[in-house]
C-alpha atoms as a PDB file:
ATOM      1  CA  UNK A   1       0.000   0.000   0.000  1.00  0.00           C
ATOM      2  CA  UNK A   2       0.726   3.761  -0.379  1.00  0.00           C
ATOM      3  CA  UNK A   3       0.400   5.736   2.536  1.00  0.00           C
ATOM      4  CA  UNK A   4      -0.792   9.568   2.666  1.00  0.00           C
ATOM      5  CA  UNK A   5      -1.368  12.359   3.527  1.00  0.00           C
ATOM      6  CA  UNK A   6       2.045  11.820   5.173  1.00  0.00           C
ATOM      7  CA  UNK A   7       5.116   9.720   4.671  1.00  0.00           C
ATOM      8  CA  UNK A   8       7.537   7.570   6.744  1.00  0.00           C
ATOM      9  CA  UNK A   9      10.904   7.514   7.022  1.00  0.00           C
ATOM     10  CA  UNK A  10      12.592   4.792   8.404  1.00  0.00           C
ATOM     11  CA  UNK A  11      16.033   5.498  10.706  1.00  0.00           C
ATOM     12  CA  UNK A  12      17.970   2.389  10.739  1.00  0.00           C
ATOM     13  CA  UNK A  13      20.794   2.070  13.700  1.00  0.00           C
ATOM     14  CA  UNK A  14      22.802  -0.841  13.488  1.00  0.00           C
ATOM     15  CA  UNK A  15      26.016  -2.245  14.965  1.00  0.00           C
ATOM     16  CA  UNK A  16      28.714  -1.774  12.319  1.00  0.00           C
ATOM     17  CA  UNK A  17      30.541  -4.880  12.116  1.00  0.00           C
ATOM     18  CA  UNK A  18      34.501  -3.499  10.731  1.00  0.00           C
ATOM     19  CA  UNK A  19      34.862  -3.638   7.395  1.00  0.00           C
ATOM     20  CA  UNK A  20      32.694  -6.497   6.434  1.00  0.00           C
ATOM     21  CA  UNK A  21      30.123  -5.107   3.640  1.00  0.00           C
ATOM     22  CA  UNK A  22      27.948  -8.112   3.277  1.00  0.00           C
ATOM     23  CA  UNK A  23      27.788  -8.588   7.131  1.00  0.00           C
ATOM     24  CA  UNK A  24      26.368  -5.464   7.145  1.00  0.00           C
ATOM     25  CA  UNK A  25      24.184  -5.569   4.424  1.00  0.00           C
ATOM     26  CA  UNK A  26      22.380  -8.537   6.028  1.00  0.00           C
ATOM     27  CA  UNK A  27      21.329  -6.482   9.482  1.00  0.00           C
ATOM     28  CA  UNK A  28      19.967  -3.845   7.142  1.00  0.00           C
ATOM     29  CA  UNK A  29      17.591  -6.426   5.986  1.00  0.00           C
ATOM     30  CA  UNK A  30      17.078  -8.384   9.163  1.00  0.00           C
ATOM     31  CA  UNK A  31      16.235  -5.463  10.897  1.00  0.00           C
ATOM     32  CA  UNK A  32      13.701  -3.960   8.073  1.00  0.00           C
ATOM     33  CA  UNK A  33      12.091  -7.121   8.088  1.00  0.00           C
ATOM     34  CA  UNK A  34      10.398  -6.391  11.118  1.00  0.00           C
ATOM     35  CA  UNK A  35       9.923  -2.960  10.002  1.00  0.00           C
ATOM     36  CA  UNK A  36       6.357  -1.992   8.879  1.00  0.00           C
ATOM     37  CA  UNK A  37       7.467  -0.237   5.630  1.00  0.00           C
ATOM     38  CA  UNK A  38       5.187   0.756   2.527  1.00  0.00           C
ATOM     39  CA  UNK A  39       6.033   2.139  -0.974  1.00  0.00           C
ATOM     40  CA  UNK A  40       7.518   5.328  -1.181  1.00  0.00           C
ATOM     41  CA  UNK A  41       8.605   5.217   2.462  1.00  0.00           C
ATOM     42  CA  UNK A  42      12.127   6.247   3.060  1.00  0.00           C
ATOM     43  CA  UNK A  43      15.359   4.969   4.345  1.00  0.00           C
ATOM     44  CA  UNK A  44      18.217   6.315   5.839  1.00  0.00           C
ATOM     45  CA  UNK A  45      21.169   4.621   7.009  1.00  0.00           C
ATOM     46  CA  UNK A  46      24.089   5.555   8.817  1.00  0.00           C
ATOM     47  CA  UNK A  47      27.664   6.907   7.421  1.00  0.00           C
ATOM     48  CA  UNK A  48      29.747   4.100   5.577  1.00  0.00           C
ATOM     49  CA  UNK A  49      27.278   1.776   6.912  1.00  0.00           C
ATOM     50  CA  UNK A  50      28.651  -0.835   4.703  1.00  0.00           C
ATOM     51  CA  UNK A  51      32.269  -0.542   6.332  1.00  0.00           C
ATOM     52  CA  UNK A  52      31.985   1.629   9.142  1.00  0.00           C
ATOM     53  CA  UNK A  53      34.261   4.812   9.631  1.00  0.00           C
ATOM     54  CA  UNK A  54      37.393   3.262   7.936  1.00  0.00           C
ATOM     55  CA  UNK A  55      40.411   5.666   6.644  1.00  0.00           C
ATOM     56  CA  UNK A  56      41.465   1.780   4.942  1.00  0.00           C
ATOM     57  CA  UNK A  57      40.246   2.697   1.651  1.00  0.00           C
ATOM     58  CA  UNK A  58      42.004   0.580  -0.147  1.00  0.00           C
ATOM     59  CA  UNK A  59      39.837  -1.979   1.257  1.00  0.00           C
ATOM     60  CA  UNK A  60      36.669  -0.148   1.613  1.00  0.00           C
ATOM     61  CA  UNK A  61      36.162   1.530  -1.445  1.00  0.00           C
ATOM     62  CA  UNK A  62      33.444   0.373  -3.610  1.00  0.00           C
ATOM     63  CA  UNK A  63      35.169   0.185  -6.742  1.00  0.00           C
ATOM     64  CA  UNK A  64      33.170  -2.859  -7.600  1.00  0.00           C
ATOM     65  CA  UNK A  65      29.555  -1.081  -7.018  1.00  0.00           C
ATOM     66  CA  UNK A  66      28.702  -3.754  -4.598  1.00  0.00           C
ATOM     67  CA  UNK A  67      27.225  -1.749  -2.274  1.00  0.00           C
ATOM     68  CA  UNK A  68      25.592   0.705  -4.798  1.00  0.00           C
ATOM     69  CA  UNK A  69      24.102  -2.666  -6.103  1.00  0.00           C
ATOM     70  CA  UNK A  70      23.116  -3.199  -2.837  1.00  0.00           C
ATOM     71  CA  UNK A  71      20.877  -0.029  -2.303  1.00  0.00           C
ATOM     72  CA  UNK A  72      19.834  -0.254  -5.145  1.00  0.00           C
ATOM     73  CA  UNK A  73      18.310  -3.808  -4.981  1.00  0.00           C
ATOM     74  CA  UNK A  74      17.253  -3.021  -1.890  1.00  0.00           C
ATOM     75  CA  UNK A  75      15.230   0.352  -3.095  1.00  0.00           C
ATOM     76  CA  UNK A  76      13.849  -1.480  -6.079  1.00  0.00           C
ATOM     77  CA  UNK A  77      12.763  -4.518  -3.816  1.00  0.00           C
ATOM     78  CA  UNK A  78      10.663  -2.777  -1.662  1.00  0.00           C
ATOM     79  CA  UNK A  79       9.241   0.078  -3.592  1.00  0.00           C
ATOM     80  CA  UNK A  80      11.017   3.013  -1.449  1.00  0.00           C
ATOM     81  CA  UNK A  81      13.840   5.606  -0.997  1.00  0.00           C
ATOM     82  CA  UNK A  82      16.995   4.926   0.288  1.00  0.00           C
ATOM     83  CA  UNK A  83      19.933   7.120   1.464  1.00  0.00           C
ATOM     84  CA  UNK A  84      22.821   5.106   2.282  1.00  0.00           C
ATOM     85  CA  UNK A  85      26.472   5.717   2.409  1.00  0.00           C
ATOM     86  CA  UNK A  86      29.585   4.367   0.355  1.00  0.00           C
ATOM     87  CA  UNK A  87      33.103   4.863   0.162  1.00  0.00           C
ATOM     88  CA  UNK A  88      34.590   6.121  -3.212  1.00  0.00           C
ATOM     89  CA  UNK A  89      38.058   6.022  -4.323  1.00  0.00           C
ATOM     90  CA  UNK A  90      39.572   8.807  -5.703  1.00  0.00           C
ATOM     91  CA  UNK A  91      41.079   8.573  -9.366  1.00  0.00           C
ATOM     92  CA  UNK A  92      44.567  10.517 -10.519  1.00  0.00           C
ATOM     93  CA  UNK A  93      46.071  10.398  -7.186  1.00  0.00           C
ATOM     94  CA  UNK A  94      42.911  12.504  -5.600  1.00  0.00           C
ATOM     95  CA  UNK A  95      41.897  11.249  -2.361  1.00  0.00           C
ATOM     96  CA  UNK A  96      38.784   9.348  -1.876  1.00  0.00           C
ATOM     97  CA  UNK A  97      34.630  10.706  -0.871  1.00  0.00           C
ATOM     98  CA  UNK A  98      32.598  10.066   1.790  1.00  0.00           C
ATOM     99  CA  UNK A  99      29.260   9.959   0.029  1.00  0.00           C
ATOM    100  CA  UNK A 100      25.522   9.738   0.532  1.00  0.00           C
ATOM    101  CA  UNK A 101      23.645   7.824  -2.473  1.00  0.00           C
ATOM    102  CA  UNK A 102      19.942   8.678  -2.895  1.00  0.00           C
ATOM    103  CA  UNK A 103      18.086   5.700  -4.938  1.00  0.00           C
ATOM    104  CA  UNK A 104      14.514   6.399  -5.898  1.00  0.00           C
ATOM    105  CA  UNK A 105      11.731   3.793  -5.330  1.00  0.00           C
ATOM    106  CA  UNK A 106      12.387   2.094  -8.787  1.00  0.00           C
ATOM    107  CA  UNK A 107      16.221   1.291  -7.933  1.00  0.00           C
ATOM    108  CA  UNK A 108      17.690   4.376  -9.789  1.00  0.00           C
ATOM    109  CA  UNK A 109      20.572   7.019  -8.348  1.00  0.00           C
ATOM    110  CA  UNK A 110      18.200  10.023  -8.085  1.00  0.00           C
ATOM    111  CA  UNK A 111      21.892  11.994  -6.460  1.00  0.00           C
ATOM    112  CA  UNK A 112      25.213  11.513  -4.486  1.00  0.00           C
ATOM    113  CA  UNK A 113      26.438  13.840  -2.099  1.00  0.00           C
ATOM    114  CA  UNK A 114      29.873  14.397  -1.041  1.00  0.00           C
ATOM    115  CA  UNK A 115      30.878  14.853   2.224  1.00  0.00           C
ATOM    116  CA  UNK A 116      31.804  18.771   2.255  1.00  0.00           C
ATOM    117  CA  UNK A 117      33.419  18.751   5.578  1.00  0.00           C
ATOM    118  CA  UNK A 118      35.805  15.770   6.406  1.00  0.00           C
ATOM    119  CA  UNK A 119      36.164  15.305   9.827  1.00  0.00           C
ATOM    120  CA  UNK A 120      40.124  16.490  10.780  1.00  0.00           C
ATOM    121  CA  UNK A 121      39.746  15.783  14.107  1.00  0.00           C
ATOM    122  CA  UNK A 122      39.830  11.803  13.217  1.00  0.00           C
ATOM    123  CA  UNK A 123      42.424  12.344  10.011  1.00  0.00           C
ATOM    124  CA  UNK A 124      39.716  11.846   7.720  1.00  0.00           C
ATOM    125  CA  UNK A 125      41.016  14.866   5.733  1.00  0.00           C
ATOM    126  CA  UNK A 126      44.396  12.353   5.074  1.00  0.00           C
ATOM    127  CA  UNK A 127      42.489   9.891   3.289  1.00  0.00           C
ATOM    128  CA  UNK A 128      39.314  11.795   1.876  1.00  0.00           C
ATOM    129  CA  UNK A 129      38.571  15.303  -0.044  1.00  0.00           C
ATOM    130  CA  UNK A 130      35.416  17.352   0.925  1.00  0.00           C
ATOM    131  CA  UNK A 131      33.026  18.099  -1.440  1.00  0.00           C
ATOM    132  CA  UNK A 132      32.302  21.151  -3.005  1.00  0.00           C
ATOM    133  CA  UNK A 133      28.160  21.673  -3.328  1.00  0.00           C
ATOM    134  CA  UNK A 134      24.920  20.581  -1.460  1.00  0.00           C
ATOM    135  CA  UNK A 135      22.649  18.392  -2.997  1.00  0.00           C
ATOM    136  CA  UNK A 136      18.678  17.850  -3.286  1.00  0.00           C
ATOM    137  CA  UNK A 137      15.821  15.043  -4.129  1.00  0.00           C
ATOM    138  CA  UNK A 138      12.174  15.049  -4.464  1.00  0.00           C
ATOM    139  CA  UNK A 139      10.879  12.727  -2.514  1.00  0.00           C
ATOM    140  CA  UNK A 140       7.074  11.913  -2.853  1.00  0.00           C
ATOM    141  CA  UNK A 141       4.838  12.524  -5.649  1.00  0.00           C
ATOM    142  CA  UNK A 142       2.746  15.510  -5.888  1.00  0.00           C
ATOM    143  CA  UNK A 143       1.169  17.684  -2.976  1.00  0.00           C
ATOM    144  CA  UNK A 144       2.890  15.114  -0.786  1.00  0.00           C
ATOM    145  CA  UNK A 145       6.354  15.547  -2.031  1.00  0.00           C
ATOM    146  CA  UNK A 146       9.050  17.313   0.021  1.00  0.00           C
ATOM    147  CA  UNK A 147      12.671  18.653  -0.990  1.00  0.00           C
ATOM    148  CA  UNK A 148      15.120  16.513   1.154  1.00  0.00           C
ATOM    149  CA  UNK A 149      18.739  17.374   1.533  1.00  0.00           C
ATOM    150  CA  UNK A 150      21.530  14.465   2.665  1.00  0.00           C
ATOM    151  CA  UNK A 151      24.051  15.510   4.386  1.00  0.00           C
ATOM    152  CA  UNK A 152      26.891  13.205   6.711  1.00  0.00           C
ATOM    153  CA  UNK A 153      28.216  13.024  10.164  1.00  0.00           C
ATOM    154  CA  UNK A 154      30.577  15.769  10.631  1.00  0.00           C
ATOM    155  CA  UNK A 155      28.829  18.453   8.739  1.00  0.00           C
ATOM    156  CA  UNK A 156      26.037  18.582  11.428  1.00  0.00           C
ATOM    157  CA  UNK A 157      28.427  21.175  12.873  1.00  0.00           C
ATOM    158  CA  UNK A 158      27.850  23.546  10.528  1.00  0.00           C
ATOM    159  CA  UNK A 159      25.420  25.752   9.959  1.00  0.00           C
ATOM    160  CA  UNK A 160      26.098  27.409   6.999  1.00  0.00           C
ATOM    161  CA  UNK A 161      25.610  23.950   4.673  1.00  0.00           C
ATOM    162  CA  UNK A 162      22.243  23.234   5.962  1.00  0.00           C
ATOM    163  CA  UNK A 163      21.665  27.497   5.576  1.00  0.00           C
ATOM    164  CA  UNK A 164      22.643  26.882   1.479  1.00  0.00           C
ATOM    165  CA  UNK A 165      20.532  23.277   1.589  1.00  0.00           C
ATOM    166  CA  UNK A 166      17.322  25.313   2.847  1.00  0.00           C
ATOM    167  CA  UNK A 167      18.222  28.423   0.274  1.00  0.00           C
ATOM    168  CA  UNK A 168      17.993  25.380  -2.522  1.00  0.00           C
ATOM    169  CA  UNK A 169      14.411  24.774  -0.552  1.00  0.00           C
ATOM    170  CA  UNK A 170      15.350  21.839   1.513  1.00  0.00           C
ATOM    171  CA  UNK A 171      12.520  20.992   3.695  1.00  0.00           C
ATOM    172  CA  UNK A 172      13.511  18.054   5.441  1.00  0.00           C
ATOM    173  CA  UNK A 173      17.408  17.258   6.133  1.00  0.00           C
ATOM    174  CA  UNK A 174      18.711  13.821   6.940  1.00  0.00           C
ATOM    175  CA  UNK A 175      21.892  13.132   7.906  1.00  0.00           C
ATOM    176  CA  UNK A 176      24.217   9.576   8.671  1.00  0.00           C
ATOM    177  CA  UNK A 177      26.866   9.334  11.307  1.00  0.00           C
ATOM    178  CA  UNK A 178      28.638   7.755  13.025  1.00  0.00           C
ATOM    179  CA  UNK A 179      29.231  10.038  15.576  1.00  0.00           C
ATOM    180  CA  UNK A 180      31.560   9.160  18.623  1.00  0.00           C
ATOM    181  CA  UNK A 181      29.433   8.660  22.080  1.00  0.00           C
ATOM    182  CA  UNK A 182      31.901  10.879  23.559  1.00  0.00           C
ATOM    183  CA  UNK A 183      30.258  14.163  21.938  1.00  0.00           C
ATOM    184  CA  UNK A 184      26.905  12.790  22.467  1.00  0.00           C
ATOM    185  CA  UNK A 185      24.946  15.582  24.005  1.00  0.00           C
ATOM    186  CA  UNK A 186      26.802  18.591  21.135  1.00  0.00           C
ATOM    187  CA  UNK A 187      24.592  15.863  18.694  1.00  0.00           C
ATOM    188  CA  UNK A 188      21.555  16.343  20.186  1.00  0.00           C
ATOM    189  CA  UNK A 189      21.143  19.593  20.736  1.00  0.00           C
ATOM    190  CA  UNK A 190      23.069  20.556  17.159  1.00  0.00           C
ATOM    191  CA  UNK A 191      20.349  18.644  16.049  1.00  0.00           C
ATOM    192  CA  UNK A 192      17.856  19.991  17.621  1.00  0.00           C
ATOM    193  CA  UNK A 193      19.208  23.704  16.844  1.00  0.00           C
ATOM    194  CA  UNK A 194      19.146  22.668  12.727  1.00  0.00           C
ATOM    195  CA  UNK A 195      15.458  21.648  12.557  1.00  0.00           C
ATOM    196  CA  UNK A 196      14.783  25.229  14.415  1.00  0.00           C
ATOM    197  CA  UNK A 197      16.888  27.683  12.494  1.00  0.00           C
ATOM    198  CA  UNK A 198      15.990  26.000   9.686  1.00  0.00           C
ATOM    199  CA  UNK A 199      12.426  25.159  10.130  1.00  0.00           C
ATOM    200  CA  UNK A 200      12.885  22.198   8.201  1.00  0.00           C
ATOM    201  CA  UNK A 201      12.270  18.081   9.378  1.00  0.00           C
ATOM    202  CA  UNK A 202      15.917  17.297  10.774  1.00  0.00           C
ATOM    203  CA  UNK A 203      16.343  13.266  10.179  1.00  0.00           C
ATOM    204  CA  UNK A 204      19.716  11.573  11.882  1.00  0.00           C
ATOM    205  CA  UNK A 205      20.675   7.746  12.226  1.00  0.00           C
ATOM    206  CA  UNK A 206      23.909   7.101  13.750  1.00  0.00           C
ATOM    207  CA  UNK A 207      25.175   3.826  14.722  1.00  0.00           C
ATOM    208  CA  UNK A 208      25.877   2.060  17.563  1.00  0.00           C
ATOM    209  CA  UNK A 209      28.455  -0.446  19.349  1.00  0.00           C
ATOM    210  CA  UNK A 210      32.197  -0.344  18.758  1.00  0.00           C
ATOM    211  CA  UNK A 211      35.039  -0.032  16.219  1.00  0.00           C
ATOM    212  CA  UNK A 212      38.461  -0.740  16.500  1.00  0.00           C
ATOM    213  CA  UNK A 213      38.989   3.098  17.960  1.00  0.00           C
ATOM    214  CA  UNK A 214      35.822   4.281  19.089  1.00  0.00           C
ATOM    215  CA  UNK A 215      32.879   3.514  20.716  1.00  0.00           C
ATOM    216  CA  UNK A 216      29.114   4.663  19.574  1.00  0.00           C
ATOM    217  CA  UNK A 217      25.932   5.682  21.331  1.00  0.00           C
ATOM    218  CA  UNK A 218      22.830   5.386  18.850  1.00  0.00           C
ATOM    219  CA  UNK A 219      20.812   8.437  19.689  1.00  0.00           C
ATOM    220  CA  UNK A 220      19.507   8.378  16.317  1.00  0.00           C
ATOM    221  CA  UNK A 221      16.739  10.621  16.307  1.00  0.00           C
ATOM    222  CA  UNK A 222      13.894  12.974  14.540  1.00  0.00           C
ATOM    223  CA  UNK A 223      12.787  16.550  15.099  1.00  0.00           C
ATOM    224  CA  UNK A 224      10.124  18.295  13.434  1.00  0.00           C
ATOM    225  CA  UNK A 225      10.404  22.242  12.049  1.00  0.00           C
ATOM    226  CA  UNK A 226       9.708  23.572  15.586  1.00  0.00           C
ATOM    227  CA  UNK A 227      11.992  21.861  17.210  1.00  0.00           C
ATOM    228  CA  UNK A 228      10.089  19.437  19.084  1.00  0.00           C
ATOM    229  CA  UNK A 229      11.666  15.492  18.757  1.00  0.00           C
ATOM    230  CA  UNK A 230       9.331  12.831  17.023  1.00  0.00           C
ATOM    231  CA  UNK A 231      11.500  10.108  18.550  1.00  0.00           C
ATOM    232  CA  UNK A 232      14.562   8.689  19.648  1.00  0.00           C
ATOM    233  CA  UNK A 233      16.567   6.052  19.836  1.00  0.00           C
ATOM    234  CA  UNK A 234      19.162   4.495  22.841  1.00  0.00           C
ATOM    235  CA  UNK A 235      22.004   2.607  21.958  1.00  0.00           C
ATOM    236  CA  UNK A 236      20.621  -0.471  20.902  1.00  0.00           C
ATOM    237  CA  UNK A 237      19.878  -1.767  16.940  1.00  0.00           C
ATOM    238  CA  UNK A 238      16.458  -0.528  16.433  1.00  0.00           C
ATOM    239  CA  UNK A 239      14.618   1.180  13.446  1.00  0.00           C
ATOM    240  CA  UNK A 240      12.634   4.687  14.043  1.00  0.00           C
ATOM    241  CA  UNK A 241       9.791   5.170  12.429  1.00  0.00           C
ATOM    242  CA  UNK A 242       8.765   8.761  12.199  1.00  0.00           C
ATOM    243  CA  UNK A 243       5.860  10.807  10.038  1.00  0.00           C
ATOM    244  CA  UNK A 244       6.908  13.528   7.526  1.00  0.00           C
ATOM    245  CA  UNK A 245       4.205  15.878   6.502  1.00  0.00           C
ATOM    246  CA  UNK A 246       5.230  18.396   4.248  1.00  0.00           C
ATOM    247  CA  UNK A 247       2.760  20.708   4.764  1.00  0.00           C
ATOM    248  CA  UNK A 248       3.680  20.841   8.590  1.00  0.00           C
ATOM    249  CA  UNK A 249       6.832  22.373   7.090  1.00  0.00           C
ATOM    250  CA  UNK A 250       4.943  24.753   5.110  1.00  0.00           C
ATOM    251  CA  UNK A 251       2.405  25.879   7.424  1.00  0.00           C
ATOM    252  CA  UNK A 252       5.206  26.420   9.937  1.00  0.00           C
ATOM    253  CA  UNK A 253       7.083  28.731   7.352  1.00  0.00           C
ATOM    254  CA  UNK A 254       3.985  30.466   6.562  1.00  0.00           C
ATOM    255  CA  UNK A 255       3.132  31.429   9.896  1.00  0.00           C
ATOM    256  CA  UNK A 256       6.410  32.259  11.452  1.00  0.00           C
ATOM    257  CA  UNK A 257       8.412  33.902   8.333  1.00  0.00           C
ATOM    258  CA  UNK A 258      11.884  34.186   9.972  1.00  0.00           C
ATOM    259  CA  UNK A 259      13.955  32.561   6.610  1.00  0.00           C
ATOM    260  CA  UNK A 260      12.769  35.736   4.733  1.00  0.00           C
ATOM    261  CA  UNK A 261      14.740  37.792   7.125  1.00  0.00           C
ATOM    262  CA  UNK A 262      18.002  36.183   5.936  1.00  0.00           C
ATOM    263  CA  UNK A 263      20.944  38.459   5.126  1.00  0.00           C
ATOM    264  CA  UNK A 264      23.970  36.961   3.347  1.00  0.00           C
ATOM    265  CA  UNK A 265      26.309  39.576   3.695  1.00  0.00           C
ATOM    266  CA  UNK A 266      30.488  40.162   3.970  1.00  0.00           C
ATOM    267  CA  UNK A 267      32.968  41.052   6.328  1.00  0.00           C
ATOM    268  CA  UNK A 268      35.210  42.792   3.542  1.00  0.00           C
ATOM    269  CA  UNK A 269      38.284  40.973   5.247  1.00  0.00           C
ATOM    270  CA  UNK A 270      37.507  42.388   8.299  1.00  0.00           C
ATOM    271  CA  UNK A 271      37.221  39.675  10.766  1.00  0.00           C
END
């Protein structure tokens, strides 16, 4: 069935096992198997879910398209939108992307976002390039259809991406991580401050469980344009299930028009 007025989107946190793509292909589906998903849903799944945060990309890179394939089977399969993650290597001696895939509900790449902002702090900058632009999908058809914007991990600290996502009329931004459960509470409430400033649906699955260097506390979670949290998740393997309503977004930028007071403007090299 097709559900309306309102969508789903479906936040899948999983356990990352290291470097093992198929390992973690199967929990994706073992965990959306008990997930009550319809067509034209969406998924989201965390950064380099397929790997997990790996600077090895020699061995994580999908030069093969396996885990492309794999989205996209999965997509196709069950009639809905998926956002998932990959590793790609760079070509000419460039260094690799972090990216976000987007496949529509009939298995096709509707975009792929770059990572703009590789996380320094970890040496991801050593092994991978940001990206230079934001990207945007339609997701829905008609009335019902809302302007998403992907976006990964790191980025959430920046407000200025998700500022240029909504200027491109983003109305809902989702975001994969896998963000480190020592800075657990700045992802929260960064969260929380990106659905309000931007009045937009904020949508983030991280993972959970442990890597060779770190270890990870779920919170994946949902916020709607004013702010307020749909749901949440601990730090077990779960899936969230949360409405989007497009209109919600619309309403709430009708009636409290604070984006049309935005002023891009320069410091002339003053800083």
């Amino acid at each position: 069935m097709v559900r309306g007025p309102f969508m789903r989107a479906h936040l899948v946190q999983l356990d990352i096992q290291w470097e093992d793509r198929e390992a973690n292909c199967r929990t994706v589906d073992d965990l959306l198997a008990t997930t009550d998903i319809a067509q034209g849903d969406l998924i989201l799944l965390p950064e380099m879910f397929d790997t997990g945060f790996s600077l090895n990309v020699e061995k994580t890179s999908d030069r093969d398209e396996w885990t492309l394939g794999y989205l996209r089977g999965l997509a196709a399969r069950l009639g809905v939108w998926v956002q998932g993650g990959r590793t790609v290597a760079g070509t000419g001696g460039r260094k690799a992307t972090n990216r976000a895939p987007v496949i529509d509900a009939t298995g096709q790449l509707a975009c792929e976002y770059h990572k703009v902002h590789p996380f320094s702090f970890g040496r991801e900058g050593e092994r991978f390039r940001g990206g230079e632009r934001v990207e945007t999908y339609l997701w829905g058809t008609g009335e019902n259809s809302i302007c998403v914007a992907p976006s990964i991990c790191y980025d959430l600290r920046f407000p200025e991406l998700f500022r240029l996502q909504v200027l491109c009329k983003a109305e809902c931004l989702c975001l994969g991580a896998n963000w480190p459960v020592a800075r657990q509470h700045h992802w929260r409430a960064l969260a929380i401050a990106r659905a309000i400033e931007n009045q937009a649906y904020m949508l983030l699955v991280n993972r959970t469980g442990d890597d060779p260097h770190l270890s990870y506390g779920g919170g994946t979670l949902a916020v709607c344009p004013r702010g307020e949290v749909l749901g949440e998740l601990a730090d077990e393997e779960g899936v969230l299930s949360v409405e989007v309503n497009a209109d919600k977004v619309r309403r709430w930028r009708e009636a409290f028009r604070a984006l049309d007071d935005i002023r891009l403007i320069s410091n002339d090299g003053v800083c």
